[in-house]
N, C-alpha and C. Protein backbone atom coordinates (compact mmCIF):
# COMPACT_ATOMS: atom_id res chain seq x y z
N UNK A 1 -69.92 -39.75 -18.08
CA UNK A 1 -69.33 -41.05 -17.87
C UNK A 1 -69.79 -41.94 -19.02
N UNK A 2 -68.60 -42.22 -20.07
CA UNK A 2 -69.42 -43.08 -21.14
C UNK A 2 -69.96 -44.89 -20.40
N UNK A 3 -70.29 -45.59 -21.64
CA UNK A 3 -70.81 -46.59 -21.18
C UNK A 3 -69.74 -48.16 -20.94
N UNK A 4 -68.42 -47.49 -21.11
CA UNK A 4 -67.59 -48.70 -20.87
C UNK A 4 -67.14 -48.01 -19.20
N UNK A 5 -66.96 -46.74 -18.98
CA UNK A 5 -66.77 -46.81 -17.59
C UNK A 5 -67.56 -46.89 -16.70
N UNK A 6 -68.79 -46.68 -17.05
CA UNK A 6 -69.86 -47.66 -16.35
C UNK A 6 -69.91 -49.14 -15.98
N UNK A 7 -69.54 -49.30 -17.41
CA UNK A 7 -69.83 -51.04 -17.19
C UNK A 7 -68.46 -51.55 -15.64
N UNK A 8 -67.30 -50.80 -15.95
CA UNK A 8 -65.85 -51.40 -15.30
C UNK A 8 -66.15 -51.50 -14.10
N UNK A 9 -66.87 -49.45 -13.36
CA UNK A 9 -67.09 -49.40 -12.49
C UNK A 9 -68.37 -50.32 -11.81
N UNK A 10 -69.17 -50.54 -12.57
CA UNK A 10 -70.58 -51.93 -12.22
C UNK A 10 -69.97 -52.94 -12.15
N UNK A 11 -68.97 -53.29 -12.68
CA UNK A 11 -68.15 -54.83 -12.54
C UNK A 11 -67.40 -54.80 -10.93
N UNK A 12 -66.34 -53.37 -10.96
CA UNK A 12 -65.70 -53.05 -9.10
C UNK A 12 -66.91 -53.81 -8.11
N UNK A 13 -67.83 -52.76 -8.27
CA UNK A 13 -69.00 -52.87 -7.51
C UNK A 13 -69.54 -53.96 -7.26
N UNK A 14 -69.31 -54.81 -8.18
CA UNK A 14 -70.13 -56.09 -8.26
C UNK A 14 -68.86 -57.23 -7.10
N UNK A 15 -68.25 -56.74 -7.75
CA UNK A 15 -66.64 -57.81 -6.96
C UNK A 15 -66.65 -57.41 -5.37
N UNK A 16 -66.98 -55.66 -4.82
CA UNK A 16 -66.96 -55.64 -3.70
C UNK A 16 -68.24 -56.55 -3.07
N UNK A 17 -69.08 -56.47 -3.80
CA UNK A 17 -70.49 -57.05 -3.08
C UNK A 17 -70.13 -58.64 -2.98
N UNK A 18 -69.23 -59.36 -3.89
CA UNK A 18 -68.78 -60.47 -3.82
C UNK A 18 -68.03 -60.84 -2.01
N UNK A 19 -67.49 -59.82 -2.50
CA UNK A 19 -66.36 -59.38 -1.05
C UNK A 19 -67.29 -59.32 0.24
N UNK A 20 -67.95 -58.91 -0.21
CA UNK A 20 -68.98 -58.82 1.00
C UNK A 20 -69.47 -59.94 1.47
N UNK A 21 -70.22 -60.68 0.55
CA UNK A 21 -70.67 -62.39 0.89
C UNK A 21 -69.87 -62.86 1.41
N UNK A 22 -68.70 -63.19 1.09
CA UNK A 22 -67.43 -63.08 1.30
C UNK A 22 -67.00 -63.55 2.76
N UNK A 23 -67.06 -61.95 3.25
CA UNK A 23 -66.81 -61.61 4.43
C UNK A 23 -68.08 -62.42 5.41
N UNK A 24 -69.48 -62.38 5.11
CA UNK A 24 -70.39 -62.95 6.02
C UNK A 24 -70.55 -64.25 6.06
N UNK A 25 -70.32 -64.44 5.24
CA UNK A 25 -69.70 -66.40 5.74
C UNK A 25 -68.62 -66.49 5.89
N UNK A 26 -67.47 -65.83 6.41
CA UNK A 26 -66.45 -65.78 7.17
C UNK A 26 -67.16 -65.61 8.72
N UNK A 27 -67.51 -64.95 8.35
CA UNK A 27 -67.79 -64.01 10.16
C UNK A 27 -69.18 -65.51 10.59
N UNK A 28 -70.35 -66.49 9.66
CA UNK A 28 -70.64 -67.08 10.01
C UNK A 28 -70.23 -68.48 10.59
N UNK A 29 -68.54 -68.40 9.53
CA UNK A 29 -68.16 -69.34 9.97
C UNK A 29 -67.46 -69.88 11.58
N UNK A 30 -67.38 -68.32 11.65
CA UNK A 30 -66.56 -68.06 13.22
C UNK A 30 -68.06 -68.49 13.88
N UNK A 31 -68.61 -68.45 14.11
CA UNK A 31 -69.84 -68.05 14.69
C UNK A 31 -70.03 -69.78 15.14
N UNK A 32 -70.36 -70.40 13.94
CA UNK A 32 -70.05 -72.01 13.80
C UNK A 32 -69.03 -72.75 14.87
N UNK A 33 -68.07 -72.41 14.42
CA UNK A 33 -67.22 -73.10 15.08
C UNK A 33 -67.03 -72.39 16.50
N UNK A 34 -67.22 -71.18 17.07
CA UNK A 34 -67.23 -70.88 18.28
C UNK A 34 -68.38 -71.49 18.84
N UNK A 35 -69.15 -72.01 18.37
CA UNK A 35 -70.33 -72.71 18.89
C UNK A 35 -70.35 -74.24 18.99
N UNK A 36 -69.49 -74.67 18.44
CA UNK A 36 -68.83 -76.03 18.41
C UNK A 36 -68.75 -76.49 19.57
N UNK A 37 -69.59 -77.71 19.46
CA UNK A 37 -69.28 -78.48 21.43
C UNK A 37 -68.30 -78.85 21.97
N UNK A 38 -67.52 -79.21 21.14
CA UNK A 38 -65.93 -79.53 21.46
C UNK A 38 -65.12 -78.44 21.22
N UNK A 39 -65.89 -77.29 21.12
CA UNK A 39 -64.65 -76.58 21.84
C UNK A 39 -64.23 -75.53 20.38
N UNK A 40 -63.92 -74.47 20.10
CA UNK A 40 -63.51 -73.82 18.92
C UNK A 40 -61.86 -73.87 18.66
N UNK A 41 -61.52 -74.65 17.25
CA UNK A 41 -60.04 -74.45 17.11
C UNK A 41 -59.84 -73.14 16.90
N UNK A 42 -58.39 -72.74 17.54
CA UNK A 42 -57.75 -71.18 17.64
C UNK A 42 -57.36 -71.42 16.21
N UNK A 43 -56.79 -72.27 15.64
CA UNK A 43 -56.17 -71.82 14.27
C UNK A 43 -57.26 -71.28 13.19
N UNK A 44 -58.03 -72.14 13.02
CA UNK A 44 -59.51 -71.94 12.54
C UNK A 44 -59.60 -70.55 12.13
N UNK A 45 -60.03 -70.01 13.71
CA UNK A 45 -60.63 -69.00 13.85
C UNK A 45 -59.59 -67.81 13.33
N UNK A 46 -58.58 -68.02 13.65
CA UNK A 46 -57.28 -67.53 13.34
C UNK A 46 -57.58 -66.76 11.77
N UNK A 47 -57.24 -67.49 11.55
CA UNK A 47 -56.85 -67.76 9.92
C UNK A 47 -58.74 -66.94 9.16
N UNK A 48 -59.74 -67.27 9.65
CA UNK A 48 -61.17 -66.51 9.04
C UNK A 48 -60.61 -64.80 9.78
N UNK A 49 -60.22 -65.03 11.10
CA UNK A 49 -60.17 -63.41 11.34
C UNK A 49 -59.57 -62.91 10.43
N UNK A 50 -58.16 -63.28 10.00
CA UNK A 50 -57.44 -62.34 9.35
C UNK A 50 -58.23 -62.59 7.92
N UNK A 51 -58.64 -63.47 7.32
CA UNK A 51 -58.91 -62.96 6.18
C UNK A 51 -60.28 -62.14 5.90
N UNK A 52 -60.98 -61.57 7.21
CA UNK A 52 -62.16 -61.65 7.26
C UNK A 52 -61.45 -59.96 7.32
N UNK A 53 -60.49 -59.65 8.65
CA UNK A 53 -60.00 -58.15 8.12
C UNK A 53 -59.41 -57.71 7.28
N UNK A 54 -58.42 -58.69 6.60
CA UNK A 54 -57.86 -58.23 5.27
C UNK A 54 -59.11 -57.69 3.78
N UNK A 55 -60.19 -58.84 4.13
CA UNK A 55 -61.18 -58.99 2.87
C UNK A 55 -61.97 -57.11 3.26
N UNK A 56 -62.02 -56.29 4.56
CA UNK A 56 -62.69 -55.67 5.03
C UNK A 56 -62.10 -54.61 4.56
N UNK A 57 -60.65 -54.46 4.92
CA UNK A 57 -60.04 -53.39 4.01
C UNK A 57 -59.62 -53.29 3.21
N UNK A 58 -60.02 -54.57 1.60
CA UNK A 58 -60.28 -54.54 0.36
C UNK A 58 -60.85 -53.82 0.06
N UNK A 59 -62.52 -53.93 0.66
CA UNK A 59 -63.34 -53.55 0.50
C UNK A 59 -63.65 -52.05 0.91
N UNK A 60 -63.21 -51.16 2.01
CA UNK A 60 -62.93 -50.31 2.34
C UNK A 60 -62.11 -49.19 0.88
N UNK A 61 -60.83 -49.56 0.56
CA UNK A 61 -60.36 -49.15 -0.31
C UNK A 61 -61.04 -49.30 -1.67
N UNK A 62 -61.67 -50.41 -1.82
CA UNK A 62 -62.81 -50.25 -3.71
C UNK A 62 -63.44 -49.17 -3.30
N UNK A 63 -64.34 -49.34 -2.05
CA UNK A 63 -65.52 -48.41 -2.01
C UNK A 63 -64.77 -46.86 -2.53
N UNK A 64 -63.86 -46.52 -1.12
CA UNK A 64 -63.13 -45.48 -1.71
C UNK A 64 -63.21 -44.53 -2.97
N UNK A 65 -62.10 -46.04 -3.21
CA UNK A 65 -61.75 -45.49 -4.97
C UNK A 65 -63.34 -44.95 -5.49
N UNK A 66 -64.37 -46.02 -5.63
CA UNK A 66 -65.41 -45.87 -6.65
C UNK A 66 -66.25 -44.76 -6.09
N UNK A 67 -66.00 -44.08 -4.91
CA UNK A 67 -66.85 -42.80 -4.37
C UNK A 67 -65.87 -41.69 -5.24
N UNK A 68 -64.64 -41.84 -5.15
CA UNK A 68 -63.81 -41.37 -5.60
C UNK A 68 -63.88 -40.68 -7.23
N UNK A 69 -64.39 -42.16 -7.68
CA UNK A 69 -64.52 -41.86 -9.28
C UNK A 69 -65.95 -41.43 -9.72
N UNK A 70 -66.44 -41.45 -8.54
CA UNK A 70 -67.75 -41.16 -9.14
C UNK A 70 -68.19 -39.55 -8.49
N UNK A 71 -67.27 -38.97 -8.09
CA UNK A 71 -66.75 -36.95 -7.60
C UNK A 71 -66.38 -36.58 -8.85
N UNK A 72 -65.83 -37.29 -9.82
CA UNK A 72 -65.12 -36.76 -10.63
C UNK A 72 -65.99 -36.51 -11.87
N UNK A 73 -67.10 -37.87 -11.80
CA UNK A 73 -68.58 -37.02 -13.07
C UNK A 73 -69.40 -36.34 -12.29
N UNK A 74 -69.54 -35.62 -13.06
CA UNK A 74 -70.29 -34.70 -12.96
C UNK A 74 -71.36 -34.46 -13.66
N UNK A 75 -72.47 -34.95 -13.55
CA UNK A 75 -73.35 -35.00 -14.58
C UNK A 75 -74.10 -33.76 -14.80
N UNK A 76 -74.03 -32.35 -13.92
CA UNK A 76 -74.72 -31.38 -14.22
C UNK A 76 -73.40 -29.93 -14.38
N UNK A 77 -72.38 -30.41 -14.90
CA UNK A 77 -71.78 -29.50 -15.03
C UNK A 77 -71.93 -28.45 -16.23
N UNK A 78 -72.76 -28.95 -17.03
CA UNK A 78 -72.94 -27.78 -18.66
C UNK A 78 -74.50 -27.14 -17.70
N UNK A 79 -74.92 -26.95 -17.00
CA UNK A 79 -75.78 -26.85 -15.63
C UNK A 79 -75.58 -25.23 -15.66
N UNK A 80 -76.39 -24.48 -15.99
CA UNK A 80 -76.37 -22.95 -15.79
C UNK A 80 -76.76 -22.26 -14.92
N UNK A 81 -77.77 -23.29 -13.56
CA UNK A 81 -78.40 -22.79 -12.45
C UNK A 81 -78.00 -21.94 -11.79
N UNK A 82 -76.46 -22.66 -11.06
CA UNK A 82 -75.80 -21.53 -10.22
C UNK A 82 -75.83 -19.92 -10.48
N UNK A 83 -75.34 -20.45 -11.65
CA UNK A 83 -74.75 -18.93 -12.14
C UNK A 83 -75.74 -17.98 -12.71
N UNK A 84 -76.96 -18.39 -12.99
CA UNK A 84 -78.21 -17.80 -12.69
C UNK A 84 -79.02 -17.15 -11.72
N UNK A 85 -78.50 -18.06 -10.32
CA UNK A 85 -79.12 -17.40 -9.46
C UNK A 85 -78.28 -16.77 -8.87
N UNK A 86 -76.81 -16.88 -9.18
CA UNK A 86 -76.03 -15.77 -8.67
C UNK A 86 -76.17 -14.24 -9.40
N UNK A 87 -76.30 -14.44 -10.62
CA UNK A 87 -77.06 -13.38 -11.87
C UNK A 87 -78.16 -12.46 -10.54
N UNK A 88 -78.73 -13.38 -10.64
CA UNK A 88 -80.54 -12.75 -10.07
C UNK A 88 -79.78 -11.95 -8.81
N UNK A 89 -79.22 -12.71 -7.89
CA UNK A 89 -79.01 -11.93 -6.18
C UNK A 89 -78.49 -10.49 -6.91
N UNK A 90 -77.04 -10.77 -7.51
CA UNK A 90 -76.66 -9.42 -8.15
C UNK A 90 -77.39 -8.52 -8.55
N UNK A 91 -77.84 -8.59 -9.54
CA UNK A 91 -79.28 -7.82 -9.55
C UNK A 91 -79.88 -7.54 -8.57
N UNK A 92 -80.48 -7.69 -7.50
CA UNK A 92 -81.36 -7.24 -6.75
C UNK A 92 -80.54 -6.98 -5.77
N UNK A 93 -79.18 -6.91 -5.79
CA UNK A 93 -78.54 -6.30 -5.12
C UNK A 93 -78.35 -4.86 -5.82
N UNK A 94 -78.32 -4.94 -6.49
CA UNK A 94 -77.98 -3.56 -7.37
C UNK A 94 -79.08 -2.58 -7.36
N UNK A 95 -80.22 -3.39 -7.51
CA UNK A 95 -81.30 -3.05 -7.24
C UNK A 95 -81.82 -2.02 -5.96
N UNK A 96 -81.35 -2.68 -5.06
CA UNK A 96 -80.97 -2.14 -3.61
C UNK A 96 -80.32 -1.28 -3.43
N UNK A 97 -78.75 -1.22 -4.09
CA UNK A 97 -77.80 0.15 -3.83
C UNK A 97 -78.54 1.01 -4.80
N UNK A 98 -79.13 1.06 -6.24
CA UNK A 98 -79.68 2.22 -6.53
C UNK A 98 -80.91 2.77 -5.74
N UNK A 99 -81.68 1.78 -5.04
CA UNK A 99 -82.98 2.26 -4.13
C UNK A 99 -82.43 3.03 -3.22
N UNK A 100 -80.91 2.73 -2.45
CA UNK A 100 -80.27 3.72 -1.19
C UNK A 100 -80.21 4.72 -2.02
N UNK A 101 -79.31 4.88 -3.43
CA UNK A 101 -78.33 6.40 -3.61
C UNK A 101 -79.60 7.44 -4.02
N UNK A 102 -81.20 6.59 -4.61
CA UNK A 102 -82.34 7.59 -4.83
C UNK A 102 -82.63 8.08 -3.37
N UNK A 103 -82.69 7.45 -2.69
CA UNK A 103 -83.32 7.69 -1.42
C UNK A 103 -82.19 9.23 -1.15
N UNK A 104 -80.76 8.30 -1.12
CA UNK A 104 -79.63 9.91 -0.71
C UNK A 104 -79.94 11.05 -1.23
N UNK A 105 -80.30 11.41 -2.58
CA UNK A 105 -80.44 11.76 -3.84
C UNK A 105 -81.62 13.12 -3.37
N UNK A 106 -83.02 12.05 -2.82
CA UNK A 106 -83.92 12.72 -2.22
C UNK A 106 -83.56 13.82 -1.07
N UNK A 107 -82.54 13.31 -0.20
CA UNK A 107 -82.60 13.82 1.22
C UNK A 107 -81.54 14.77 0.67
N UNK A 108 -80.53 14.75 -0.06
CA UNK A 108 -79.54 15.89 -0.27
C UNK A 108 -80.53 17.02 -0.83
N UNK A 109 -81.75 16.63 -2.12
CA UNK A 109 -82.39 17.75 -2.41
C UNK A 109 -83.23 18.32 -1.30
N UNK A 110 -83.71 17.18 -0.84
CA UNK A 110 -84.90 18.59 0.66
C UNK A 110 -83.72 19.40 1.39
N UNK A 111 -82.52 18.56 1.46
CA UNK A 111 -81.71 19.63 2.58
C UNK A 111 -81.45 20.67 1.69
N UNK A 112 -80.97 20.77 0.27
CA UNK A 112 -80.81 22.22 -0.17
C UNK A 112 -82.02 22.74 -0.41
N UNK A 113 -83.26 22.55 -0.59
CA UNK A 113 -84.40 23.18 -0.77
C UNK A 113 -84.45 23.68 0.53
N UNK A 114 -84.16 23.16 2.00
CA UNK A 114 -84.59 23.90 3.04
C UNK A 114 -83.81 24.78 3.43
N UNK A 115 -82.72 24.95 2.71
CA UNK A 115 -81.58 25.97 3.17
C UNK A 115 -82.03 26.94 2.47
């Protein structure tokens, strides 16, 4: 991931967290005015809900995306591990079928030696 798609994706990130503040002084503002002695206006409240769920599944969809874009580096892909230790099992698998066919190897010779 060079260092300008870093920066874009640190900027997303930064705007959802905006989004976020956002959203909690929305949701404090409900809070406010449902607590209001005279009573909470419906329009008020109205109008913070919806932008309080609209702002939610902004935010829902950045996250997304930026989980999204960030599956796609891969920072250990020139990474030879796997395929190393898949190397090794093979081997000692092999290891194994030649330990059976000596073992066969053995028992076919005692059976013709005892015949």
């Amino acid at each position: 991931m060079d260092s300008q798609t870093q920066n874009t994706s640190l900027q997303r990130l930064q705007n959802v967290e905006n989004r976020i503040v956002k959203v909690l002084e929305l949701a404090g503002g409900v809070m406010d005015e449902l607590a209001n002695p005279s009573g909470p206006r419906k329009e008020f409240i109205n109008n913070h809900c919806r932008e309080f769920m609209q702002l939610i599944k902004d935010i829902q969809v950045a996250l997304r995306d930026e989980i999204k874009s960030a599956c796609d580096y891969r920072p250990f892909e020139k990474c030879d591990y796997s395929s190393r230790i898949a190397n090794e099992i093979c081997c000692k698998k092999l290891e194994y079928v030649m330990s059976q066919l000596d073992r066969m190897k053995e028992t076919i010779n005692e059976y013709h030696n005892a015949v």
